[in-house]
C-alpha atoms as a PDB file:
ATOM      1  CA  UNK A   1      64.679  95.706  70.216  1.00  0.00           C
ATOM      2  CA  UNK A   2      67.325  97.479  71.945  1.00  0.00           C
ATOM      3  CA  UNK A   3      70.537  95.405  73.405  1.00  0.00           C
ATOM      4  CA  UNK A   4      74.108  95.409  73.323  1.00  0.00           C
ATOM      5  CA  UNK A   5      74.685  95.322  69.548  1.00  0.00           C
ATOM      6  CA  UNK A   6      71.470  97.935  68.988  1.00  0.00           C
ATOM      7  CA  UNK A   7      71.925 100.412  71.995  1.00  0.00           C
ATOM      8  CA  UNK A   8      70.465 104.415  71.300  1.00  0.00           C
ATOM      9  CA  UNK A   9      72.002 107.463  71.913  1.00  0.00           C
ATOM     10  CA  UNK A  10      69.865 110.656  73.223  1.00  0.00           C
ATOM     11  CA  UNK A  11      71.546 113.813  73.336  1.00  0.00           C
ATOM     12  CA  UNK A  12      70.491 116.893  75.213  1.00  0.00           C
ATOM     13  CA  UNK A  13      71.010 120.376  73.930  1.00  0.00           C
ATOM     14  CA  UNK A  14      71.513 123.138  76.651  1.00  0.00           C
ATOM     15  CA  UNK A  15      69.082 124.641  79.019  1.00  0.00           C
ATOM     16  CA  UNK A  16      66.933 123.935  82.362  1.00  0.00           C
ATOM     17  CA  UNK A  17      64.562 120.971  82.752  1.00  0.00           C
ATOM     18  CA  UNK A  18      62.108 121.090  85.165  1.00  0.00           C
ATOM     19  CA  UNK A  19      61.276 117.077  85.279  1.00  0.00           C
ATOM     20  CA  UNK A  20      62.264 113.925  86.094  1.00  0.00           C
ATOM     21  CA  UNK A  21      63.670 110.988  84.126  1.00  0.00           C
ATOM     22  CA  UNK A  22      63.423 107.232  84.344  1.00  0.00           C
ATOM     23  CA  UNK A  23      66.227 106.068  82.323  1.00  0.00           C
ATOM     24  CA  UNK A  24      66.028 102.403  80.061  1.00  0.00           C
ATOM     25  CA  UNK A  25      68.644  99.670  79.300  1.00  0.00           C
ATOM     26  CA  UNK A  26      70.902 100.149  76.317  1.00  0.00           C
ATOM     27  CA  UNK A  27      69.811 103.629  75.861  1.00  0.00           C
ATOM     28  CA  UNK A  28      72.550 106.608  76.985  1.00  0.00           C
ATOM     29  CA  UNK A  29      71.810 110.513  77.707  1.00  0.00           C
ATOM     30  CA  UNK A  30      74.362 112.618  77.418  1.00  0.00           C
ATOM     31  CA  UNK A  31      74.153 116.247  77.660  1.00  0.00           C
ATOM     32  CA  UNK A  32      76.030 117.670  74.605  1.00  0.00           C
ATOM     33  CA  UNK A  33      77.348 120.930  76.545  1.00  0.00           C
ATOM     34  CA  UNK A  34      78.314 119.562  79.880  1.00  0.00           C
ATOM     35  CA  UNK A  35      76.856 119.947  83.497  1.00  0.00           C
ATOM     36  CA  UNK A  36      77.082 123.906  83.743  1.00  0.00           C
ATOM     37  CA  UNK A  37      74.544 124.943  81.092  1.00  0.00           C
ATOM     38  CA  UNK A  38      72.390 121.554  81.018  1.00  0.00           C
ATOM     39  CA  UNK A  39      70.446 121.117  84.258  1.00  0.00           C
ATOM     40  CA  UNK A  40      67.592 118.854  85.246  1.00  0.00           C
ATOM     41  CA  UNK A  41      65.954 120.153  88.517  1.00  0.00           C
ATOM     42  CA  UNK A  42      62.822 118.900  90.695  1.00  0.00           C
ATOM     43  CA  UNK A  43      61.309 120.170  93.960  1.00  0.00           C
ATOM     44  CA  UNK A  44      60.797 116.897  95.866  1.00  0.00           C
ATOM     45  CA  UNK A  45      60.757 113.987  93.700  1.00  0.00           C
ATOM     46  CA  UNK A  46      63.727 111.993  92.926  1.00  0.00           C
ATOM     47  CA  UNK A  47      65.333 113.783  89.464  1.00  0.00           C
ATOM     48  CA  UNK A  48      66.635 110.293  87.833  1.00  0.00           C
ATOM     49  CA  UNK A  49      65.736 106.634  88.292  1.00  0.00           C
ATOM     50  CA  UNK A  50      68.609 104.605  86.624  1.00  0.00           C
ATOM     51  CA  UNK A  51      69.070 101.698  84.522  1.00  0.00           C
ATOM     52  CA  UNK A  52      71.281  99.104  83.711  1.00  0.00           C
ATOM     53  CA  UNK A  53      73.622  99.326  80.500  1.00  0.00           C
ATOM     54  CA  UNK A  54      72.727 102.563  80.144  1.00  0.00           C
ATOM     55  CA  UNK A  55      74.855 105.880  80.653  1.00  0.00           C
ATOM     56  CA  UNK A  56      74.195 109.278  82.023  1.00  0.00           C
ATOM     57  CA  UNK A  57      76.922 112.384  81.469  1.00  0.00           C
ATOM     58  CA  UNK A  58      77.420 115.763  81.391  1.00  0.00           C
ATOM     59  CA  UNK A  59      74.132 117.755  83.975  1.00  0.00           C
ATOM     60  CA  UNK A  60      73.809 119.212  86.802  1.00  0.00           C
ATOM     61  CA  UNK A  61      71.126 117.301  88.817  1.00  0.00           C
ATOM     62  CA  UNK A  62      69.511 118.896  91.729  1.00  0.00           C
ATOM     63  CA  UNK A  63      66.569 119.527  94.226  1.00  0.00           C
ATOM     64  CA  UNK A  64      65.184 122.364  95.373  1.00  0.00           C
ATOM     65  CA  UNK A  65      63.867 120.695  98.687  1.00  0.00           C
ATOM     66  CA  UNK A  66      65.380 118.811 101.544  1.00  0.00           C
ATOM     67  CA  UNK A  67      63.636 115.480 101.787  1.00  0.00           C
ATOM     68  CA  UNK A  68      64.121 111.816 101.768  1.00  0.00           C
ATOM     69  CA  UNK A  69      63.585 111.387  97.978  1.00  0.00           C
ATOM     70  CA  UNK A  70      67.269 110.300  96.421  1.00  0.00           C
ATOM     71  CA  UNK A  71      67.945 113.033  93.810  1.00  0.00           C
ATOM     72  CA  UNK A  72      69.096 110.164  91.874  1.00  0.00           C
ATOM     73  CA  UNK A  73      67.694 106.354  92.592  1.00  0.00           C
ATOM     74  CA  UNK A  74      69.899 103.742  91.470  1.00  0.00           C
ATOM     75  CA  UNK A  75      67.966 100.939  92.959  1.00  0.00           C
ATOM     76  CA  UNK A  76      69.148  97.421  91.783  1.00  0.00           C
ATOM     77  CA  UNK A  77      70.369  99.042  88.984  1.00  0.00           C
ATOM     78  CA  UNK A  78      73.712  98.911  87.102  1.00  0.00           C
ATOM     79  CA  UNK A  79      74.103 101.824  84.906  1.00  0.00           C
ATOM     80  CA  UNK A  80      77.282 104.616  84.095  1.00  0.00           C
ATOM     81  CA  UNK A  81      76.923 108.219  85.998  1.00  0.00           C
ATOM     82  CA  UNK A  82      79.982 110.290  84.637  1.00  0.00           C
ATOM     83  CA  UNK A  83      80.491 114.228  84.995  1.00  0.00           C
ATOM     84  CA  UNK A  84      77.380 114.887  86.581  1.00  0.00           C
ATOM     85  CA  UNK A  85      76.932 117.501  89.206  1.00  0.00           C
ATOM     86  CA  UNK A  86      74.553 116.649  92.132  1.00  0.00           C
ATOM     87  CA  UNK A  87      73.321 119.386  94.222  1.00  0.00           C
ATOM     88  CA  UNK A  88      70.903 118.973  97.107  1.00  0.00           C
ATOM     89  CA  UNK A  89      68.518 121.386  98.963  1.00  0.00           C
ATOM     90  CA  UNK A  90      70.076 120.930 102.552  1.00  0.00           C
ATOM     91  CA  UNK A  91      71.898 118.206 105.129  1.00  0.00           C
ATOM     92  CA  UNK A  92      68.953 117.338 107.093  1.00  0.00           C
ATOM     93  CA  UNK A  93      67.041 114.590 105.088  1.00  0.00           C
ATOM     94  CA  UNK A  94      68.826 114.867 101.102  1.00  0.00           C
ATOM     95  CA  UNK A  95      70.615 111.663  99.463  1.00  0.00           C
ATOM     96  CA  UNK A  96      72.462 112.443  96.189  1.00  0.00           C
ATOM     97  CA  UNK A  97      72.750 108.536  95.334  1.00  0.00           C
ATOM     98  CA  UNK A  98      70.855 105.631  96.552  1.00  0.00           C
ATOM     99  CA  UNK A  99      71.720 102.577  96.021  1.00  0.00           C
ATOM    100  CA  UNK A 100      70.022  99.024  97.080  1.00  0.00           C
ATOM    101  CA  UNK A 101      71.891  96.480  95.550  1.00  0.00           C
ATOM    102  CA  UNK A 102      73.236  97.936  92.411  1.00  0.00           C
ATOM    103  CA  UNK A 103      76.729  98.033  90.995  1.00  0.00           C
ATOM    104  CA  UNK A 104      77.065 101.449  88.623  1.00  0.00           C
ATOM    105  CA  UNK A 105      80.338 103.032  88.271  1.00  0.00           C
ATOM    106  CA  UNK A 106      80.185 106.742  89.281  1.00  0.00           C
ATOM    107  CA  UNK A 107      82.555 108.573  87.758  1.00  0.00           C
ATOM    108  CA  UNK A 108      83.778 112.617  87.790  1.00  0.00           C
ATOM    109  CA  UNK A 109      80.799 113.560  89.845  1.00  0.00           C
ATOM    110  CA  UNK A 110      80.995 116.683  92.307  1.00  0.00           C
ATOM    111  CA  UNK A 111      77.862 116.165  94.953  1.00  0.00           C
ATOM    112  CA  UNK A 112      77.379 118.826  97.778  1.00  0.00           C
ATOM    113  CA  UNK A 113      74.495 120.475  99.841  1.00  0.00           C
ATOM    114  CA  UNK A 114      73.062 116.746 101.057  1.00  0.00           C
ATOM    115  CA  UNK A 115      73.217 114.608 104.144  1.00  0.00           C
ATOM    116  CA  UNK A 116      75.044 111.878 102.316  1.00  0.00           C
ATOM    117  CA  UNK A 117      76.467 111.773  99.398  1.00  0.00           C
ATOM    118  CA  UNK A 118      76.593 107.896  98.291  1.00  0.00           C
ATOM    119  CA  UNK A 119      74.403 106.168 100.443  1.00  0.00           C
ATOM    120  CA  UNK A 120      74.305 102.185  99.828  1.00  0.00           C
ATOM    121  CA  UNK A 121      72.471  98.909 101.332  1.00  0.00           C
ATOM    122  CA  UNK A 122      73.973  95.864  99.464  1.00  0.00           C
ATOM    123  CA  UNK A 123      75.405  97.061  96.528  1.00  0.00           C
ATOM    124  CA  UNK A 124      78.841  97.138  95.162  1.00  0.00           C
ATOM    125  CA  UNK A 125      79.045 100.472  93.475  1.00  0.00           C
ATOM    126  CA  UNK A 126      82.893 101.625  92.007  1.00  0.00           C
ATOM    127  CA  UNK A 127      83.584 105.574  92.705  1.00  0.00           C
ATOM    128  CA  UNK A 128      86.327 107.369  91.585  1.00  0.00           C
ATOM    129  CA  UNK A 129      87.704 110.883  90.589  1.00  0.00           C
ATOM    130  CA  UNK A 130      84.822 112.258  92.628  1.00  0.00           C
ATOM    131  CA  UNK A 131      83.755 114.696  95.166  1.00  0.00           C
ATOM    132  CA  UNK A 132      81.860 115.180  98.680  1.00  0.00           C
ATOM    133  CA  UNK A 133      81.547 117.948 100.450  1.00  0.00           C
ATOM    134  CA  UNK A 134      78.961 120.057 101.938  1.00  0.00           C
ATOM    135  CA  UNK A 135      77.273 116.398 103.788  1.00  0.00           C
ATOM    136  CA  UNK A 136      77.530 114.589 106.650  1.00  0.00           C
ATOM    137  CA  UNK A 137      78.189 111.433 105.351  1.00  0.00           C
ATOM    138  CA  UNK A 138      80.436 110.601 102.101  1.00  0.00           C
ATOM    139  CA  UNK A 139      79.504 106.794 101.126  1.00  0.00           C
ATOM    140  CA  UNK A 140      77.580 104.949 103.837  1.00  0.00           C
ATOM    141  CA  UNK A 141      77.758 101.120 103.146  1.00  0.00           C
ATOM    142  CA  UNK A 142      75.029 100.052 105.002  1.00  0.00           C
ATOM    143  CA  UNK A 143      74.443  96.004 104.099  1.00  0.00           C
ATOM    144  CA  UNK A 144      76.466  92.675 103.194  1.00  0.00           C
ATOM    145  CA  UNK A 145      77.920  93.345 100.198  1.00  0.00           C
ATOM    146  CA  UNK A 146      81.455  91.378 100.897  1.00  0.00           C
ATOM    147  CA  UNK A 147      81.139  89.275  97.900  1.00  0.00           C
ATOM    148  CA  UNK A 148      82.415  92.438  95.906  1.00  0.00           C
ATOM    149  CA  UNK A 149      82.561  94.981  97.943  1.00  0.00           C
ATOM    150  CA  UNK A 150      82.601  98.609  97.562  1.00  0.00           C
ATOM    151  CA  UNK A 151      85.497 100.488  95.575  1.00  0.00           C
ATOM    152  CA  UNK A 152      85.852 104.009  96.141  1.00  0.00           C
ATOM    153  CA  UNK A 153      89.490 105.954  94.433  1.00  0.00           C
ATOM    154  CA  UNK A 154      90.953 109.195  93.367  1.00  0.00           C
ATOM    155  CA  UNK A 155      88.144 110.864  95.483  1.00  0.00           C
ATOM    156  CA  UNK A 156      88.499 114.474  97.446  1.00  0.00           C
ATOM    157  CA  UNK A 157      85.477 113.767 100.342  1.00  0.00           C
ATOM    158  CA  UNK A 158      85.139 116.166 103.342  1.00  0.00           C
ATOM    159  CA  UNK A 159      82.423 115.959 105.426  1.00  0.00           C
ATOM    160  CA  UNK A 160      81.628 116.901 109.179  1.00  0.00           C
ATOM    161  CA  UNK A 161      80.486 113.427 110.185  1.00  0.00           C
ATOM    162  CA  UNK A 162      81.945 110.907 108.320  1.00  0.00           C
ATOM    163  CA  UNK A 163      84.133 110.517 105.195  1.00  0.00           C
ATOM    164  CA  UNK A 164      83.458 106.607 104.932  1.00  0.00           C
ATOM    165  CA  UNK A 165      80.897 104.302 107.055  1.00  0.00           C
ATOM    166  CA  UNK A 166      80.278 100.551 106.777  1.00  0.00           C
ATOM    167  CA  UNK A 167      77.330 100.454 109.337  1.00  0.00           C
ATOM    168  CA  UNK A 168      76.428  96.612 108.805  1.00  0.00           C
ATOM    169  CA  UNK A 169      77.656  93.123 109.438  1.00  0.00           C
ATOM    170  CA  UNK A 170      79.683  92.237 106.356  1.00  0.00           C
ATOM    171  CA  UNK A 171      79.834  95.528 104.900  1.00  0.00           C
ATOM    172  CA  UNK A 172      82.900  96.209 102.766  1.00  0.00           C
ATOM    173  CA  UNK A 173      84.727  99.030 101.074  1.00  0.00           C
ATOM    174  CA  UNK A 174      87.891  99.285  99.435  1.00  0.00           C
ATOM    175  CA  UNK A 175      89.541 102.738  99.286  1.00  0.00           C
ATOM    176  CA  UNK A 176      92.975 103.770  97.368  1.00  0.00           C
ATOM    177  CA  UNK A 177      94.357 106.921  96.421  1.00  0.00           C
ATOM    178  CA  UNK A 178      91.772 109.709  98.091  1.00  0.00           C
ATOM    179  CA  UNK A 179      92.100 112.416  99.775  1.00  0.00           C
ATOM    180  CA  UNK A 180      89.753 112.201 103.237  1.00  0.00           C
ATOM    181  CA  UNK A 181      89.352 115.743 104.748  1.00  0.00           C
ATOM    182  CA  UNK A 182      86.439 115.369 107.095  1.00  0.00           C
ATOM    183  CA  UNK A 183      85.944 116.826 110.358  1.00  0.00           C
ATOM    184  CA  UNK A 184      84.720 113.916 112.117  1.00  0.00           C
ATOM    185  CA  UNK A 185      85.761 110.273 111.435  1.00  0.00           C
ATOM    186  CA  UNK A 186      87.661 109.897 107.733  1.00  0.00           C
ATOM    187  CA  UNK A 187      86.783 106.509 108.411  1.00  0.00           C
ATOM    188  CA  UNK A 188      83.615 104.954 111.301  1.00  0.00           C
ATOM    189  CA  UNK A 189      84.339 101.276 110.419  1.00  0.00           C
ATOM    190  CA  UNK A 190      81.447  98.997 113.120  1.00  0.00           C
ATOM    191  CA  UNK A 191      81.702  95.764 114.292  1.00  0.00           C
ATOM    192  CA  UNK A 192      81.645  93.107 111.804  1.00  0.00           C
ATOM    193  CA  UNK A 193      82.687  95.269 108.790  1.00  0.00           C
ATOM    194  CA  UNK A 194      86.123  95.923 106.796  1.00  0.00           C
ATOM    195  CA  UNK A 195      87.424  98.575 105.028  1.00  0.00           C
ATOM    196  CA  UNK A 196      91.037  98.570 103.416  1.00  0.00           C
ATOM    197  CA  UNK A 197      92.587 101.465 102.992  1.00  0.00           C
ATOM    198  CA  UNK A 198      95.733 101.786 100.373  1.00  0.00           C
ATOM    199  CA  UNK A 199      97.562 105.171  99.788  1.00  0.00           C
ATOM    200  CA  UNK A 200      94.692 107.513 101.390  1.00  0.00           C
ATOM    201  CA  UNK A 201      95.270 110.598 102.264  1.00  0.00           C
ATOM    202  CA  UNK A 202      93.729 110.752 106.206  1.00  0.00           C
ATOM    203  CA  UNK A 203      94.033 111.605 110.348  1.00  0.00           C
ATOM    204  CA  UNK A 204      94.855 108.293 111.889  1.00  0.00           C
ATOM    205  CA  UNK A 205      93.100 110.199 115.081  1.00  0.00           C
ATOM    206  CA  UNK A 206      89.870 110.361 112.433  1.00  0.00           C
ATOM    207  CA  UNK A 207      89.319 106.391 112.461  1.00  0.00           C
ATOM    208  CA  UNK A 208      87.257 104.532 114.676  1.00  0.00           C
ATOM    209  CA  UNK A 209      87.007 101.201 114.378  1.00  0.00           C
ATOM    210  CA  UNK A 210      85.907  98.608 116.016  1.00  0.00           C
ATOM    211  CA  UNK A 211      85.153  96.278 113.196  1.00  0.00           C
ATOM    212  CA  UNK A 212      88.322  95.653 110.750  1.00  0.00           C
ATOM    213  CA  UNK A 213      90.396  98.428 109.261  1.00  0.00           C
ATOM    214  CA  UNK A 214      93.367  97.820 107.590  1.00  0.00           C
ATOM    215  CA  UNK A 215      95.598 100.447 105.847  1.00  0.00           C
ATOM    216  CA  UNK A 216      97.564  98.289 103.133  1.00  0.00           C
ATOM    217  CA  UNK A 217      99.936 100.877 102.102  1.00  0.00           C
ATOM    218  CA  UNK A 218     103.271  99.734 101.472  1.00  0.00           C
ATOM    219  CA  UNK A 219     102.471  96.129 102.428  1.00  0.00           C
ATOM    220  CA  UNK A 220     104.696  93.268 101.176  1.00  0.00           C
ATOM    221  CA  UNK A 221     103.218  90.334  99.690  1.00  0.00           C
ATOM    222  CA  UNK A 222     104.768  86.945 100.588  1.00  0.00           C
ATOM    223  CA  UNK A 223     103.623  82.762 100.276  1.00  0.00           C
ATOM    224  CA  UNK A 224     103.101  81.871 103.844  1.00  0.00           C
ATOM    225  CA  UNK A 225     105.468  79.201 104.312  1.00  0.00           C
ATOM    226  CA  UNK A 226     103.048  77.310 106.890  1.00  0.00           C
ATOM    227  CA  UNK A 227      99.507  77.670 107.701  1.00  0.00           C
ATOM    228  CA  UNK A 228      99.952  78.637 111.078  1.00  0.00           C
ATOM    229  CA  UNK A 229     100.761  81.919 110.049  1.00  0.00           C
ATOM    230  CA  UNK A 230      97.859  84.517 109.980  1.00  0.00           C
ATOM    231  CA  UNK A 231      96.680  87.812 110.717  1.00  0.00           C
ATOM    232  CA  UNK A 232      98.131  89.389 114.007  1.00  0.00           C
ATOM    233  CA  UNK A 233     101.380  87.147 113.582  1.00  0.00           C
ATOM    234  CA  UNK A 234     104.925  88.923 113.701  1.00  0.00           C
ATOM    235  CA  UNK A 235     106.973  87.069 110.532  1.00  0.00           C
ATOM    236  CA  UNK A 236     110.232  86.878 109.450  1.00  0.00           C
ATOM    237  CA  UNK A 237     111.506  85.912 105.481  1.00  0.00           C
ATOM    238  CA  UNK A 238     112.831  82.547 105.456  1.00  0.00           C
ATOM    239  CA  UNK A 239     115.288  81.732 102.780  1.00  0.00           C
ATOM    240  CA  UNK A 240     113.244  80.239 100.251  1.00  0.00           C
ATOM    241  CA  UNK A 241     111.108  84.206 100.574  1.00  0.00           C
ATOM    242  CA  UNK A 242     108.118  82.663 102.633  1.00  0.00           C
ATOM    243  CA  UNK A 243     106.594  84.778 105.359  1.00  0.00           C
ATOM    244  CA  UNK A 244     107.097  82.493 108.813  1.00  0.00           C
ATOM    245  CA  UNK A 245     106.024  83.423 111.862  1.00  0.00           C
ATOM    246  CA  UNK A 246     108.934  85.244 114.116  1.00  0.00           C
ATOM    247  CA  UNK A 247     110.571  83.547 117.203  1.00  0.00           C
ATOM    248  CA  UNK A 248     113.374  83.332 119.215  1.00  0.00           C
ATOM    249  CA  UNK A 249     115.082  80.282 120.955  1.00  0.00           C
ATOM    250  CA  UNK A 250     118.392  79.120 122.351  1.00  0.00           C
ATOM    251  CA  UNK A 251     119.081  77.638 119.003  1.00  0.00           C
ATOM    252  CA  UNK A 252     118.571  80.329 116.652  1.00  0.00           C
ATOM    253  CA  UNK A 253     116.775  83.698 116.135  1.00  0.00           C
ATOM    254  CA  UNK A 254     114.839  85.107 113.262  1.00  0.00           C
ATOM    255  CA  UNK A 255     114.791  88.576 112.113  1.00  0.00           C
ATOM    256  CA  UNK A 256     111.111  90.017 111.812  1.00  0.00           C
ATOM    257  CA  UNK A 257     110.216  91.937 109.948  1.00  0.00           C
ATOM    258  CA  UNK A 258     106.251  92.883 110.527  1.00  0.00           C
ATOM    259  CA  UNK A 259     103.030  91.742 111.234  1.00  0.00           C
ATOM    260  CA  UNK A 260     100.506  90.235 108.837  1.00  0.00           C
ATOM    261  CA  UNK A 261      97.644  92.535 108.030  1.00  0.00           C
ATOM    262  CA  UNK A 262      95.662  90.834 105.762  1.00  0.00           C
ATOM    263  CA  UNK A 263      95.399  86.960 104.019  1.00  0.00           C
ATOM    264  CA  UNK A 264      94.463  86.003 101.006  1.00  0.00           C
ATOM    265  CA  UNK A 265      94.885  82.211 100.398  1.00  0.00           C
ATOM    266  CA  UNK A 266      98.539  81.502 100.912  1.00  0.00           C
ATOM    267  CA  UNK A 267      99.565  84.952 100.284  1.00  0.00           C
ATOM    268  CA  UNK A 268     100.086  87.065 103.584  1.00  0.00           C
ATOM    269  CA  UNK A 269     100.521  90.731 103.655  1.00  0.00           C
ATOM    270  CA  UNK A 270     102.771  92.241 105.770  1.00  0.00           C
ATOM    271  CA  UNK A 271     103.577  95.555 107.571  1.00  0.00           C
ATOM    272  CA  UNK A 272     106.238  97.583 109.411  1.00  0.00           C
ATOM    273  CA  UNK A 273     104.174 100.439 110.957  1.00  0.00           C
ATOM    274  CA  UNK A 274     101.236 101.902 110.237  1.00  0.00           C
ATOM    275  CA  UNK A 275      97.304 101.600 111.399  1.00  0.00           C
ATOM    276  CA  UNK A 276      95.474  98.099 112.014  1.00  0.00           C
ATOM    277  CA  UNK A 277      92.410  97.768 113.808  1.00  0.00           C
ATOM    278  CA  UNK A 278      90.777  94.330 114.052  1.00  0.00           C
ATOM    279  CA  UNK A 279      87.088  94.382 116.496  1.00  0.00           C
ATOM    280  CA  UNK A 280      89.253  95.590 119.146  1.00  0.00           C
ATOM    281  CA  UNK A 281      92.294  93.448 119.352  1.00  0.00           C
ATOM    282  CA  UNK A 282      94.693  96.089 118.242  1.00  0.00           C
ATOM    283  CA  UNK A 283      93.081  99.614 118.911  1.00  0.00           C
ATOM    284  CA  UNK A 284      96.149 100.903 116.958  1.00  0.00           C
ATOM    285  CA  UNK A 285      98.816  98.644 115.088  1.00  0.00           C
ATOM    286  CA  UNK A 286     101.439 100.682 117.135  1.00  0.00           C
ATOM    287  CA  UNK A 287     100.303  98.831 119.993  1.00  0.00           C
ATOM    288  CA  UNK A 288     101.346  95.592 118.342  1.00  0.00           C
ATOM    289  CA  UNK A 289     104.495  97.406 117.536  1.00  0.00           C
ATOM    290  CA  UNK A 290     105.502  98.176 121.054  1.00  0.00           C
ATOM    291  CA  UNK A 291     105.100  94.414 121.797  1.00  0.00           C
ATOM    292  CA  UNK A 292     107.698  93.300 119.266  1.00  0.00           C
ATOM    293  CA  UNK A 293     110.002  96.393 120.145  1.00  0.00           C
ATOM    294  CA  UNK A 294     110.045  94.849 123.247  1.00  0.00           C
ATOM    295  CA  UNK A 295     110.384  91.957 122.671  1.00  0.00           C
ATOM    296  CA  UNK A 296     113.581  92.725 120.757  1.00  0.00           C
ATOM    297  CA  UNK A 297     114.976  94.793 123.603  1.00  0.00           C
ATOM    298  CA  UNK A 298     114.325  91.656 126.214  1.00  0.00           C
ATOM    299  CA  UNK A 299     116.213  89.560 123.136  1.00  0.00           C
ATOM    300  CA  UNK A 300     113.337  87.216 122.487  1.00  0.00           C
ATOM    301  CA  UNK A 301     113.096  88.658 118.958  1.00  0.00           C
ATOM    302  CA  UNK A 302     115.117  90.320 116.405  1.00  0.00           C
ATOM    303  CA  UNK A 303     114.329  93.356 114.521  1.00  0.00           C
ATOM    304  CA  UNK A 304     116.331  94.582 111.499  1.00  0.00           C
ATOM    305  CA  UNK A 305     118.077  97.677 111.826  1.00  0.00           C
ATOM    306  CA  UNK A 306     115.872 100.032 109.623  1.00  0.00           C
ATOM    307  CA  UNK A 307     112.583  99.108 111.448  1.00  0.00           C
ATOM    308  CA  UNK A 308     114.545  99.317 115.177  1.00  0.00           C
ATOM    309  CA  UNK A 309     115.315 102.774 114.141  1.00  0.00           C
ATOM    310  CA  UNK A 310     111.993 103.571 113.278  1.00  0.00           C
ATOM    311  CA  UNK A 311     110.586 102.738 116.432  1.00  0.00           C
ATOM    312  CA  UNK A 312     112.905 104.925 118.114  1.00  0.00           C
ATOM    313  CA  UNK A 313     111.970 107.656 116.413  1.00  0.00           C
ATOM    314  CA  UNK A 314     108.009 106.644 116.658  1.00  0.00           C
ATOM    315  CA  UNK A 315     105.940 109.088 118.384  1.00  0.00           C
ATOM    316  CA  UNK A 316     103.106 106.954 118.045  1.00  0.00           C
ATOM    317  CA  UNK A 317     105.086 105.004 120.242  1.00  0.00           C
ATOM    318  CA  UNK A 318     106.233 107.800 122.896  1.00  0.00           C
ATOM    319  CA  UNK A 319     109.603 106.186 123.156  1.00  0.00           C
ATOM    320  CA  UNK A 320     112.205 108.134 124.695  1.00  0.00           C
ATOM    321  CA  UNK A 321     115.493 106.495 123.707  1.00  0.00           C
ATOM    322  CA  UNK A 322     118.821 107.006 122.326  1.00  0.00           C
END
């Protein structure tokens, strides 16, 4: 019996294969002589159905036909897909990836030719050093899957719809470290959904959002010092290092320095400038910018020197000042 201890190996000599597989737990096929001289092709079924604890690396998997069959089915499914090439047939109909509520880790995998390239309902897949292009849609997050959510990194994606969707209530994705090219939305975030961005490479004209996006990078991390303080709230550093919200009195004034952008327990995160969208309150996190920037100016809060001078400067802020 096959299992964790007693797992098989099945390796695949060169060539062109003109079938389909269904994979099976604790068994791995790997193509000995990588994805450009070991191919598995199909007309119109899907090419692979996965499995958990299992692995699949080194083909080229395509289709030869534009349909609604996934050229690979990943189902509720768990398995390893590393340094495959997916090709579709067209942008009309073709999924490279489908995924219902699986979690498999796709890894090195260059997918073009297909409407959408990752295309998920509640699973919690993790994507990295991969990429789109040639589809309308990168990953499309399409159920609740915020108990995990969706990790994609170190990905090139260009599309001419969108890069990234969530497109359900509770729908989640993570992103870090890609490169978003797309002609259309790099990120189409709807109502009731999150994604947080960290050290992406995109157009903040390419997001719409009116569901929660955050972009976390360079955020500082601080202990809230009172639980009052939460997302939206301008904060200053108090002396024991505690985030507290900003405010200005006859008494005394404290120096802000940003707005929280996220909250995790009694950790706050906090930012100077950059992009925050939250179901419409801010439709840019300039615009909660501008508030504090005048606020300073009318003396009812103070800004430190290095963040006044980068409002100045802001065109996202069209100020015209000296």
């Amino acid at each position: 019996t096959l299992s964790a201890d007693n797992s098989a190996l099945v390796r695949v000599m060169p060539g062109t294969y003109s079938e389909n597989i269904t994979m099976h737990d604790w068994i791995d096929v790997v193509a000995v002589a990588g994805p450009e001289i070991t191919k598995i092709t199909q007309t119109t079924n899907t090419v692979v159905e996965s499995a958990s604890n299992s692995m699949l690396e080194g083909f080229t998997i395509s289709k030869t036909v534009d349909d609604a069959n996934a050229i690979i089915s990943v189902a509720a499914t768990s398995p390893v897909l590393k340094d495959l090439i997916i090709a579709g047939a067209g942008t009309s109909f073709q999924v490279a990836i489908d995924i219902a509520s699986g979690s498999p880790e796709i890894d090195n995998a260059v997918i073009s030719a297909v409407n959408a390239g990752v295309q998920i309902t509640t699973g919690s897949p993790i994507i990295r050093n991969s990429r789109i292009s040639g589809a309308i849609t990168g990953v499309y997050q399409n159920g609740d899957n915020s108990a995990i959510g969706t990790r994609v990194s170190y990905c090139d994606i260009s599309t001419t719809g969108n890069d990234v969707i969530t497109g359900a209530a509770s729908s989640v994705i993570y992103t870090n470290h890609n490169t978003f090219r797309g002609t259309g939305n790099n990120f189409y975030v709807a109502t009731g959904t999150t994604v947080e961005s960290n050290n992406d490479e995109h157009k903040k004209a390419n997001v719409s959002a009116t569901g929660t996006f955050i972009d976390l990078t360079n955020v500082e991390s601080y202990t809230e010092a009172e639980e009052a303080v939460g997302v939206g709230d301008a904060v200053y550093i108090n002396g024991l290092g505690q985030a507290a919200k900003a405010k200005a009195d006859s008494d005394s004034t404290m120096m802000a320095v940003g707005i929280v952008v996220k909250e995790s327990g009694d950790t706050v995160y906090v930012k100077s400038d950059g992009i925050y969208y939250d179901n419409g309150v801010y439709d840019d996190f300039a615009i909660a910018l501008r508030i504090m920037f005048l606020l300073h100016l009318q003396g009812q809060l103070l800004l430190p020197s290095r963040l006044v001078r980068f409002l100045k400067q802001s065109d996202a802020l069209n100020l015209q000042m000296k």
